[in-house]
C-alpha atoms as a PDB file:
ATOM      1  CA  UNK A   1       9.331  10.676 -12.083  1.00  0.00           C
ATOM      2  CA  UNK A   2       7.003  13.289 -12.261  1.00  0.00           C
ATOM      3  CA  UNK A   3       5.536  15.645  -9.460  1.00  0.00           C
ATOM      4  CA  UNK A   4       1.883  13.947  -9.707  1.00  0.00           C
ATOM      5  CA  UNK A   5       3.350  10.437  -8.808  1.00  0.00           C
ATOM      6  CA  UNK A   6       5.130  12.048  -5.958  1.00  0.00           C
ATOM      7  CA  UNK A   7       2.494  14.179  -4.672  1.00  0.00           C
ATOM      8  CA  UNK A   8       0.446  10.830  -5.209  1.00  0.00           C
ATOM      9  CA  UNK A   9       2.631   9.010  -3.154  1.00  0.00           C
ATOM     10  CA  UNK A  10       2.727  11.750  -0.377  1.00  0.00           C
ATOM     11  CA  UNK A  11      -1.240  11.652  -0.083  1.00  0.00           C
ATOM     12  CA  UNK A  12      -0.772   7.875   0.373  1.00  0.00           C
ATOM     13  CA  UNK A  13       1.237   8.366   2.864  1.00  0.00           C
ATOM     14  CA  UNK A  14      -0.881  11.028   4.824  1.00  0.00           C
ATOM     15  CA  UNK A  15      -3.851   8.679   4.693  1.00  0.00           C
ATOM     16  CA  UNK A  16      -1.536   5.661   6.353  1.00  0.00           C
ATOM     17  CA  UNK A  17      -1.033   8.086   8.737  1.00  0.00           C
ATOM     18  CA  UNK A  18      -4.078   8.976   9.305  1.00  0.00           C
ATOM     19  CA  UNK A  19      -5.349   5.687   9.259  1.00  0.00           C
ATOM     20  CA  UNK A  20      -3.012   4.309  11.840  1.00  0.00           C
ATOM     21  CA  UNK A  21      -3.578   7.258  14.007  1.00  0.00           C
ATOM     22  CA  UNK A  22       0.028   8.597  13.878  1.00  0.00           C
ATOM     23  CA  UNK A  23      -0.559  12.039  12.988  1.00  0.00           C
ATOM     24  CA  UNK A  24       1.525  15.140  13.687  1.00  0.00           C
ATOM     25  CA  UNK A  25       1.221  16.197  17.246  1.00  0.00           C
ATOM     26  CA  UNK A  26      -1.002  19.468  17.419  1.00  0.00           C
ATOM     27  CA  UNK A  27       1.307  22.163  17.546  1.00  0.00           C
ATOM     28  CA  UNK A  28       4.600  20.378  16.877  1.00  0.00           C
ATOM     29  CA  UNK A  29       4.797  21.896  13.062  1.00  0.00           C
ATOM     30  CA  UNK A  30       6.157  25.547  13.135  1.00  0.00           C
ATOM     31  CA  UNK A  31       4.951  28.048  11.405  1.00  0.00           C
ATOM     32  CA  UNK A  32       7.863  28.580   8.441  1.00  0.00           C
ATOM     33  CA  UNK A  33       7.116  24.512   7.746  1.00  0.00           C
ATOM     34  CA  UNK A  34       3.539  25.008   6.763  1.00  0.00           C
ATOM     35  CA  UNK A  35       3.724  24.139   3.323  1.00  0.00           C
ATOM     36  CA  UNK A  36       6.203  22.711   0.385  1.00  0.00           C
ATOM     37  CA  UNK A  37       7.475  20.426  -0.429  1.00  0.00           C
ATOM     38  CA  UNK A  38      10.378  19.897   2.183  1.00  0.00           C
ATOM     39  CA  UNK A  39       7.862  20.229   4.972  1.00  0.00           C
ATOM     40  CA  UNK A  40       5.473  17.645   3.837  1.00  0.00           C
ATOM     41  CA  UNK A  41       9.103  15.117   3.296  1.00  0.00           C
ATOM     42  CA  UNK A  42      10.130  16.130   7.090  1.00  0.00           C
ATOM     43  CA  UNK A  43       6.408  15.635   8.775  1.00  0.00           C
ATOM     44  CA  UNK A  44       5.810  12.485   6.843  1.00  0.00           C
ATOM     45  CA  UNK A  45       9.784  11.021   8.306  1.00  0.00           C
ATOM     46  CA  UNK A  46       8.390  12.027  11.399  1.00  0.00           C
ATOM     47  CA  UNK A  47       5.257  10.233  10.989  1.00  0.00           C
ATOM     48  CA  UNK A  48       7.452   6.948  10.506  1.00  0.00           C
ATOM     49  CA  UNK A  49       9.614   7.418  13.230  1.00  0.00           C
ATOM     50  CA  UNK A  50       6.880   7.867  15.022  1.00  0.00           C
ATOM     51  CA  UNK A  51       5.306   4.829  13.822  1.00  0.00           C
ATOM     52  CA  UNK A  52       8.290   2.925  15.018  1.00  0.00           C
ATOM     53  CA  UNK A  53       8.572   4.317  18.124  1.00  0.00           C
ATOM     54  CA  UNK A  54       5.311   3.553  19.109  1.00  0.00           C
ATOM     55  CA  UNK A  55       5.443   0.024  17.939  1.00  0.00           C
ATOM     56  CA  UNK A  56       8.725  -0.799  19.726  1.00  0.00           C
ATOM     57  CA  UNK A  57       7.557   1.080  22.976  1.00  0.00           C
ATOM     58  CA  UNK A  58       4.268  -1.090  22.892  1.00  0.00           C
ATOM     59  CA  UNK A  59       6.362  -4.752  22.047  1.00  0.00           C
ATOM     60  CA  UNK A  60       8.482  -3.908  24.546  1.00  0.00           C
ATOM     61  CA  UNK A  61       5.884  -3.614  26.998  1.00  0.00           C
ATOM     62  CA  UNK A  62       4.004  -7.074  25.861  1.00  0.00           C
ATOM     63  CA  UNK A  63       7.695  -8.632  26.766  1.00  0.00           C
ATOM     64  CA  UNK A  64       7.341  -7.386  30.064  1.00  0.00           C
ATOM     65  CA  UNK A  65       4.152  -9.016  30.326  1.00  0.00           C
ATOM     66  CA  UNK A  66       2.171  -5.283  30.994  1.00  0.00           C
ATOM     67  CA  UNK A  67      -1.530  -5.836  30.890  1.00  0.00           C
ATOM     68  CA  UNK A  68      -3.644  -4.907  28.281  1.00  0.00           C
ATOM     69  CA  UNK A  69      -1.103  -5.175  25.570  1.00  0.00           C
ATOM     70  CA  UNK A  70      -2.428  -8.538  22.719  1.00  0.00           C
ATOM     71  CA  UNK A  71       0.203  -9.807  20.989  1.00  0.00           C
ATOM     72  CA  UNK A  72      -2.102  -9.425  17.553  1.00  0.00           C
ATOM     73  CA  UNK A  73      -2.137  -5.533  18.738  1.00  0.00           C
ATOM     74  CA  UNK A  74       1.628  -6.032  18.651  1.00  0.00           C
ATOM     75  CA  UNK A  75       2.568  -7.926  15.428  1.00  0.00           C
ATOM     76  CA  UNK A  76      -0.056  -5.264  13.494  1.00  0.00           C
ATOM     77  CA  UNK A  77       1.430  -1.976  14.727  1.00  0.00           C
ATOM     78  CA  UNK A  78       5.235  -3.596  13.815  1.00  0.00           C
ATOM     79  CA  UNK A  79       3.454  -4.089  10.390  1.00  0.00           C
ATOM     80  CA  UNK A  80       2.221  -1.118   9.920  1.00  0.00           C
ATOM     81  CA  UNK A  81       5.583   0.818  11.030  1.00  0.00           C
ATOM     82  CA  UNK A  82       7.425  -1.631   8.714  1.00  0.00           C
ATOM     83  CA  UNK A  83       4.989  -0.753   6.114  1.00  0.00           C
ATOM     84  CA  UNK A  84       5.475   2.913   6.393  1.00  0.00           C
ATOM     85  CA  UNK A  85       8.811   2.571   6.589  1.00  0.00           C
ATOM     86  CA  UNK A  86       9.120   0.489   3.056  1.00  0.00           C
ATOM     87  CA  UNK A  87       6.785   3.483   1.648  1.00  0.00           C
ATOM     88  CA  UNK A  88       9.531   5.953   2.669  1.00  0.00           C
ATOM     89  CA  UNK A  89      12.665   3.938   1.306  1.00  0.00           C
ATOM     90  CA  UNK A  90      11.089   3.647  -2.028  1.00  0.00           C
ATOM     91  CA  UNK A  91      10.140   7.564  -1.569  1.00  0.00           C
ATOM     92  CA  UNK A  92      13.351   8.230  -1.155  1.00  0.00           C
ATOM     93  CA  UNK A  93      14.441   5.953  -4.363  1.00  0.00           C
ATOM     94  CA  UNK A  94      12.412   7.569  -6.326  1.00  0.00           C
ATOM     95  CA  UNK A  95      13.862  10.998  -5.543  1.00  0.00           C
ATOM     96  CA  UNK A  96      17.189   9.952  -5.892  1.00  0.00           C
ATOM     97  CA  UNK A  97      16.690   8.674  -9.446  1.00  0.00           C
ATOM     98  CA  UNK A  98      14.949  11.696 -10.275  1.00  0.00           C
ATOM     99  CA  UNK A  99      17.642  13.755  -9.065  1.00  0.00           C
ATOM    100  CA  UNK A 100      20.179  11.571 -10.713  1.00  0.00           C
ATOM    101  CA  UNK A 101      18.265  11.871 -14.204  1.00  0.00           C
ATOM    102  CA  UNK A 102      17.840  15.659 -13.137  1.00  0.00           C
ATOM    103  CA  UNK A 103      21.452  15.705 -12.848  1.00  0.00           C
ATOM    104  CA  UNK A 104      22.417  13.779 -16.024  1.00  0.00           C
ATOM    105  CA  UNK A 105      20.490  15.814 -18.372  1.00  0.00           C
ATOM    106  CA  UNK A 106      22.911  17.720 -21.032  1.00  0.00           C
ATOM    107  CA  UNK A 107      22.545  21.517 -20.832  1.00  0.00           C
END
């Protein structure tokens, strides 16, 4: 796998982000994690979690029967956080056969 399809991969997941409005909190990424590689991998797991978190928090509170929560709301943001999470597993995958390869290759 090469670094282009990653970094490819990365952007797609920064404009699901974006697009779902789950973006890093303002101030949450410290300085040392600016840039790389690694840092970009760790805001974008937090971007799913978050994803997830705020889907479960908001079908949670269409079970309780809170006002102003659709169920069509619902079943989309569960979607989407199911989406981002599939986009991360196959991330992950891909770097793990990459490493393997990486790993495999005769000196």
């Amino acid at each position: 796998m090469s670094i282009s399809a990653i970094e490819s991969v990365l952007q797609q997941m920064r404009v699901t982000a974006l697009n779902t409005g789950i973006g890093p909190a303002s101030g949450a990424a410290a300085p040392a994690e600016a840039g790389g590689f690694a840092a970009e991998l760790k805001r974008s797991l937090a971007n799913i979690s978050g994803a997830q978190q705020s889907a479960y928090a908001q079908a949670e509170s269409f079970e309780l029967g809170k006002p102003g929560v659709a169920l069509n709301d619902v079943m989309v943001d569960l979607q989407k956080a199911n989406v981002a999470f599939q986009t991360g597993l196959q991330v992950r995958n891909r770097l793990v056969t990459a490493y393997q390869e990486v790993m495999n290759l005769q000196a």
